[in-house]
Protein backbone atom coordinates (compact mmCIF):
# COMPACT_ATOMS: atom_id res chain seq x y z
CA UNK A 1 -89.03 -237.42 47.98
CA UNK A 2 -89.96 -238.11 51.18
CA UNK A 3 -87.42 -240.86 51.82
CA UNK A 4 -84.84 -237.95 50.63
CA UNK A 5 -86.49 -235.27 53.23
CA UNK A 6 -86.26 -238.37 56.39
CA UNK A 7 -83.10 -238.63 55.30
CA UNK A 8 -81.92 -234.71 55.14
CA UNK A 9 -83.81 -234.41 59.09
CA UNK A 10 -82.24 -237.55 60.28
CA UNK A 11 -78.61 -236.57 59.20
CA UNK A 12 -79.47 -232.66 60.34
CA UNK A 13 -80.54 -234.28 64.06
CA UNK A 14 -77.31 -236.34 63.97
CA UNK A 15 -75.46 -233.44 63.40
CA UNK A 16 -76.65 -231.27 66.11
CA UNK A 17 -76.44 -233.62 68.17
CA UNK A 18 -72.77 -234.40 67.54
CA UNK A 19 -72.20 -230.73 67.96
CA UNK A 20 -73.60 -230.38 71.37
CA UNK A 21 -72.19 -233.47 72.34
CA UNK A 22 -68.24 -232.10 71.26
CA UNK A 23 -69.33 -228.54 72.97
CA UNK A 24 -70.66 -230.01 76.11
CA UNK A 25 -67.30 -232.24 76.13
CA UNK A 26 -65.40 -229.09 75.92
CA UNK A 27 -67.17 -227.43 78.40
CA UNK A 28 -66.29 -229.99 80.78
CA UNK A 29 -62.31 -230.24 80.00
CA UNK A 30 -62.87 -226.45 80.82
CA UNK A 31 -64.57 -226.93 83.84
CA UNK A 32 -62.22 -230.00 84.89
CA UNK A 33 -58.88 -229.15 84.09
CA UNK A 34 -58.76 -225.53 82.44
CA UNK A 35 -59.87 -223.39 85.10
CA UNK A 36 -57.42 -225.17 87.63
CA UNK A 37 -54.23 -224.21 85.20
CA UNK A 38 -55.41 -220.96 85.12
CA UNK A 39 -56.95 -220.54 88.73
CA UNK A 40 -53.22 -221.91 89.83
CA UNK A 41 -51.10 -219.42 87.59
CA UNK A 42 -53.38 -216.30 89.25
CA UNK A 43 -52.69 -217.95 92.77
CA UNK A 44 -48.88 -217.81 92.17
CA UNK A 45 -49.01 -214.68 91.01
CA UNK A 46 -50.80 -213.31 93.65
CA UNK A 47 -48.40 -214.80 96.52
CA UNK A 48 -45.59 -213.41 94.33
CA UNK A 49 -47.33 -209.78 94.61
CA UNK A 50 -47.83 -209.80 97.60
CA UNK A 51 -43.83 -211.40 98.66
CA UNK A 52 -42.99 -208.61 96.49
CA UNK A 53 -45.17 -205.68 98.36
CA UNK A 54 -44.37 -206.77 101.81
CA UNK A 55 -40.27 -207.16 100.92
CA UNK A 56 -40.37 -203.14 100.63
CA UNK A 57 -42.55 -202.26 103.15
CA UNK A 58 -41.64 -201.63 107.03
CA UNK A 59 -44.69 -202.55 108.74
CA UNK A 60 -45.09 -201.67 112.70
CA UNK A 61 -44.72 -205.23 114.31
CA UNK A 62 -47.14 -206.57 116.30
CA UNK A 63 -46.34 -208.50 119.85
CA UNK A 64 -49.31 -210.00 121.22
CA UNK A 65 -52.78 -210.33 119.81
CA UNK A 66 -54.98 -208.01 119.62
CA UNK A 67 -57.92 -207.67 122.61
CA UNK A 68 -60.68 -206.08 119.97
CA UNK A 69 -61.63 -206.56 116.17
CA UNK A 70 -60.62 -204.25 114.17
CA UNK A 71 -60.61 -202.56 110.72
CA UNK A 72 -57.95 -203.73 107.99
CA UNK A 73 -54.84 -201.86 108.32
CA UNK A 74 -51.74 -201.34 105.66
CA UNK A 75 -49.75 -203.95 107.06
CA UNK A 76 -52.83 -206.29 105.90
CA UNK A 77 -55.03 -204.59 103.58
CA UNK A 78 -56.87 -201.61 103.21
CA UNK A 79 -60.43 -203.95 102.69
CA UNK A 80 -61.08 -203.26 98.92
CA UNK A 81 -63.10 -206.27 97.42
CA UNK A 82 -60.34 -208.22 95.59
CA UNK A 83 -57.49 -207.38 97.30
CA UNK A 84 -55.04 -209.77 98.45
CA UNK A 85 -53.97 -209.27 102.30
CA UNK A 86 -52.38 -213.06 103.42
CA UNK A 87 -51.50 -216.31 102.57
CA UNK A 88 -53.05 -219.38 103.47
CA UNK A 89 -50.91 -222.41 104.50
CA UNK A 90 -52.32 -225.92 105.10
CA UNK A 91 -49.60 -228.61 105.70
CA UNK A 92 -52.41 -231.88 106.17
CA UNK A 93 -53.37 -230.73 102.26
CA UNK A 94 -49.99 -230.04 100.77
CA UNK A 95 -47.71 -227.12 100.40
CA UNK A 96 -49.72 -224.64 98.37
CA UNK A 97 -49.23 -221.19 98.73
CA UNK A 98 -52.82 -220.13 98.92
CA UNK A 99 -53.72 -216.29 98.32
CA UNK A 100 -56.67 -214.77 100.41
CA UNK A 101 -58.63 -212.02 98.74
CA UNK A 102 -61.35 -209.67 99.91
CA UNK A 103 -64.35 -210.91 99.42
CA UNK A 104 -66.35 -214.66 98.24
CA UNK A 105 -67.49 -213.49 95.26
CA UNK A 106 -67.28 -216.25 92.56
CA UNK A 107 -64.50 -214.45 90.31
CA UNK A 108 -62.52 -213.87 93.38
CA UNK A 109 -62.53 -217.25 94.28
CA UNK A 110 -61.16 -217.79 91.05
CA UNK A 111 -58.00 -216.05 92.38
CA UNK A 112 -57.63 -217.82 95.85
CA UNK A 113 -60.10 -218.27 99.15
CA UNK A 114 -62.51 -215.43 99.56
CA UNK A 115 -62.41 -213.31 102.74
CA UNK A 116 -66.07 -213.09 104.77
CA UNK A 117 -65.52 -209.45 104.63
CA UNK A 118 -67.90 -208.58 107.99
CA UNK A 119 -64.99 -211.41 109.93
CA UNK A 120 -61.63 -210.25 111.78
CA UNK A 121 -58.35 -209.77 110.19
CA UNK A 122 -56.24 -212.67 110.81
CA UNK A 123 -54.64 -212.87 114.44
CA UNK A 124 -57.37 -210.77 115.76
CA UNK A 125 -60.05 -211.94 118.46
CA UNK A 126 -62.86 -213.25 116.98
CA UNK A 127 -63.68 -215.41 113.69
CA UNK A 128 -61.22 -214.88 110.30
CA UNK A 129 -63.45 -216.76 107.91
CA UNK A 130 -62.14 -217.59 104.43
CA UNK A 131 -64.57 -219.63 102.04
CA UNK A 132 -63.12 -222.02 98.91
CA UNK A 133 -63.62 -223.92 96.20
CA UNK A 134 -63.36 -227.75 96.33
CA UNK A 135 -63.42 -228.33 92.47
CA UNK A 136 -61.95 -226.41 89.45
CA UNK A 137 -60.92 -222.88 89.72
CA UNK A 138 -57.98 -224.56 91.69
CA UNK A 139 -59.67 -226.05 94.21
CA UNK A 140 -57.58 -224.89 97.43
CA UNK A 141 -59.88 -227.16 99.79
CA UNK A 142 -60.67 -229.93 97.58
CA UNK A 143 -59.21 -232.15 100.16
CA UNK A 144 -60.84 -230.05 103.06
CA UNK A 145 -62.97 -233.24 103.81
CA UNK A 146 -59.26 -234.89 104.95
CA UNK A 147 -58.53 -232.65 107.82
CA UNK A 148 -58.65 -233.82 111.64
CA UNK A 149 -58.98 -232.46 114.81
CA UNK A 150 -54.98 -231.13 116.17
CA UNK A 151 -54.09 -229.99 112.79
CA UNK A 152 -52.35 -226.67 111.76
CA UNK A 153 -53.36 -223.98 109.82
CA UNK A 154 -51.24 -221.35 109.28
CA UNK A 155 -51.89 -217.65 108.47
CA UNK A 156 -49.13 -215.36 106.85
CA UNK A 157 -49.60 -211.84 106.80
CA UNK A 158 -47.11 -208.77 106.09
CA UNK A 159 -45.34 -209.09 109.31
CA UNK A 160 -46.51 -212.19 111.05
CA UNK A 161 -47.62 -215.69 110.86
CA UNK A 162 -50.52 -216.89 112.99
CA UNK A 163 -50.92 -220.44 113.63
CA UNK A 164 -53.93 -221.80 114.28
CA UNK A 165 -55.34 -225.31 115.86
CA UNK A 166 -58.51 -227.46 114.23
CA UNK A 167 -60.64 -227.67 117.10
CA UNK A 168 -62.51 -230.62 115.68
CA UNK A 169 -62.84 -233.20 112.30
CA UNK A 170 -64.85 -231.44 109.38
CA UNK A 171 -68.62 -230.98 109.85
CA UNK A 172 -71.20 -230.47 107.75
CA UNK A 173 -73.95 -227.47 107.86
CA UNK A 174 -76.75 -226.27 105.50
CA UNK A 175 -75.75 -223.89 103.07
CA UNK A 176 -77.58 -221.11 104.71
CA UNK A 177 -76.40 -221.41 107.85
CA UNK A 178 -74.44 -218.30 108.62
CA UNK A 179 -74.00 -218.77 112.07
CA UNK A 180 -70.57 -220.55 111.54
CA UNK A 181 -68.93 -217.06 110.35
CA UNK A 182 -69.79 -215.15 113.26
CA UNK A 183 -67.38 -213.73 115.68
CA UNK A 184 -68.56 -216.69 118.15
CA UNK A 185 -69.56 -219.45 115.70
CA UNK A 186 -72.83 -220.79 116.04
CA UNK A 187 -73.72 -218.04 118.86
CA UNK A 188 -74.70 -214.53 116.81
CA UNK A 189 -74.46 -211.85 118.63
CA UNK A 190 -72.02 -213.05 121.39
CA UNK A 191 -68.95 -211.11 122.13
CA UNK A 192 -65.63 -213.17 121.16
CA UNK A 193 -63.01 -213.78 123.65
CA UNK A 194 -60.53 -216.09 121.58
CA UNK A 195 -59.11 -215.47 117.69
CA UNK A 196 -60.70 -218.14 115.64
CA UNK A 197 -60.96 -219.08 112.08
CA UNK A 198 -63.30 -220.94 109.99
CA UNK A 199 -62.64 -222.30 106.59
CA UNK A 200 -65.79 -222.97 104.55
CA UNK A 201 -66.49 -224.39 101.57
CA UNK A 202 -68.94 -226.14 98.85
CA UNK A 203 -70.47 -229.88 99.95
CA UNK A 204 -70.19 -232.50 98.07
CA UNK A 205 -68.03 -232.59 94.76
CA UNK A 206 -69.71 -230.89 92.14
CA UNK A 207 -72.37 -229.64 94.33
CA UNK A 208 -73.62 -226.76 97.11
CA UNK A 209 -76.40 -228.82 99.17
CA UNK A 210 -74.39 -228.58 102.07
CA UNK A 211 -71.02 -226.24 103.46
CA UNK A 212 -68.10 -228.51 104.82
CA UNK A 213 -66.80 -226.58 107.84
CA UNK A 214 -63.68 -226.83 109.88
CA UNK A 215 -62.58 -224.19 112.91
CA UNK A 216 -59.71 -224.09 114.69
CA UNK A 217 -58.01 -221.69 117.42
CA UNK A 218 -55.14 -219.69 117.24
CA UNK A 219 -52.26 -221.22 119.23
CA UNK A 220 -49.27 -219.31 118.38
CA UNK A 221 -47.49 -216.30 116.31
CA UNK A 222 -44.33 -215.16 115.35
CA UNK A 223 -42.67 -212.20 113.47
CA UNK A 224 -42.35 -213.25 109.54
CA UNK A 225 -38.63 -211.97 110.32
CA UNK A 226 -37.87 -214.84 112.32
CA UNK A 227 -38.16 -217.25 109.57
CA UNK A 228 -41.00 -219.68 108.83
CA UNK A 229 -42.69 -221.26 111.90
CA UNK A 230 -42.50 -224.85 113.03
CA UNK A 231 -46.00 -225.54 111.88
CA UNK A 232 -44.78 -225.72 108.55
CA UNK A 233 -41.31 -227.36 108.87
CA UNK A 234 -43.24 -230.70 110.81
CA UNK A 235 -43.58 -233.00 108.22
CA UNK A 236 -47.51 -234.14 107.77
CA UNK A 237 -49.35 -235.89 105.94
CA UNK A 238 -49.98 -234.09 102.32
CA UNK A 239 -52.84 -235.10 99.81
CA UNK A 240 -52.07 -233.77 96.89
């Protein structure tokens, strides 16, 4: 009897344990590979919106940059949390198409790179900080750690693209250090003179110890009507 009831546990324990082990394997394939396919199909839908929305719209063109921060306007956004206002192009990390949305909230980052919603528009003097995943959920900056000082990042917008120079290799800064998204990074409460941006994101794989950071400088612009700027007809090196 009691042989029978060992038995009855042992194969009950075995059980469970096999179910766990199959759930916590499909968690993972979720985590790993799910989330990307689906992260990637909102991403490309989103860039396709917003193609679509700026195709029939006639927004006032802008020649030179503005002097002062500013709030969103309709040529961008009009600032509500989730909304997608530009495009994020990265030639060092591929050709992506990568949406950014108002706001770092964790479902929005599902959707593209998140929007520090108290930084400048793009283009406009001070910091544009964006903030992305590294792994699953499409990882737009999982190869973030691979960027070097000189390279491009380019901004597109309803009726420009802004170019912008890395000012330096990747660093690394504790996860609570806000400083880097202020208008002057790492000086709060200094009044910007240049139009930066800062891309942010998680530090290392699979964990948030640490934020990678890299800033750059805007350089150049151009009118999305004169056709896609040099930055991203140079060939570069891509990790894909």
């Amino acid at each position: 009897m009691w042989a029978e009831r060992a038995r009855l546990a042992t194969r009950t324990v075995g059980e469970i344990l096999i179910t766990l082990g199959v759930t916590l394997f499909l968690f993972c394939a979720y985590q790993l590979f799910y989330t990307n396919v689906v992260a990637d199909d909102a991403m490309r839908a989103e860039v396709s919106d917003l193609h679509k929305q700026w195709a029939v719209q006639t927004p006032a063109p802008r020649t030179a940059v503005p002097k002062t921060p500013g709030p969103f306007d309709s040529a961008d956004s009009q600032g509500r949390a989730g909304a997608a206002f530009a495009i994020l192009h990265i030639p060092r990390l591929g050709d992506k198409s990568i949406p950014v949305v108002e706001g770092t909230s964790l479902d929005l980052l599902s959707r593209g790179v998140g929007h520090y919603k108290d930084s400048v528009r793009p283009g406009r003097v001070g910091n544009f900080a964006v903030a992305g995943h590294r792994k699953t959920h499409g990882e737009p900056f999982r190869y973030l750690d691979e960027m070097r000082a000189g390279d491009l990042i380019v901004v597109e917008t309803a009726d420009t693209w802004y170019t912008y120079r890395t000012d330096r290799d990747p660093f690394i800064v504790d996860p609570t250090d806000l400083a880097v998204v202020a208008p002057v990074p790492d000086h709060p409460g200094r009044k910007p003179t240049q139009a930066l941006i800062t891309l942010t994101t998680c530090n290392p794989w699979w964990a948030s110890t640490e934020r990678m950071i890299v800033t750059g400088t805007l350089v150049a612009q151009q009118p999305r009507s004169k056709g896609t700027p040099p930055a991203l007809t140079v060939n570069a090196p891509k990790f894909q």
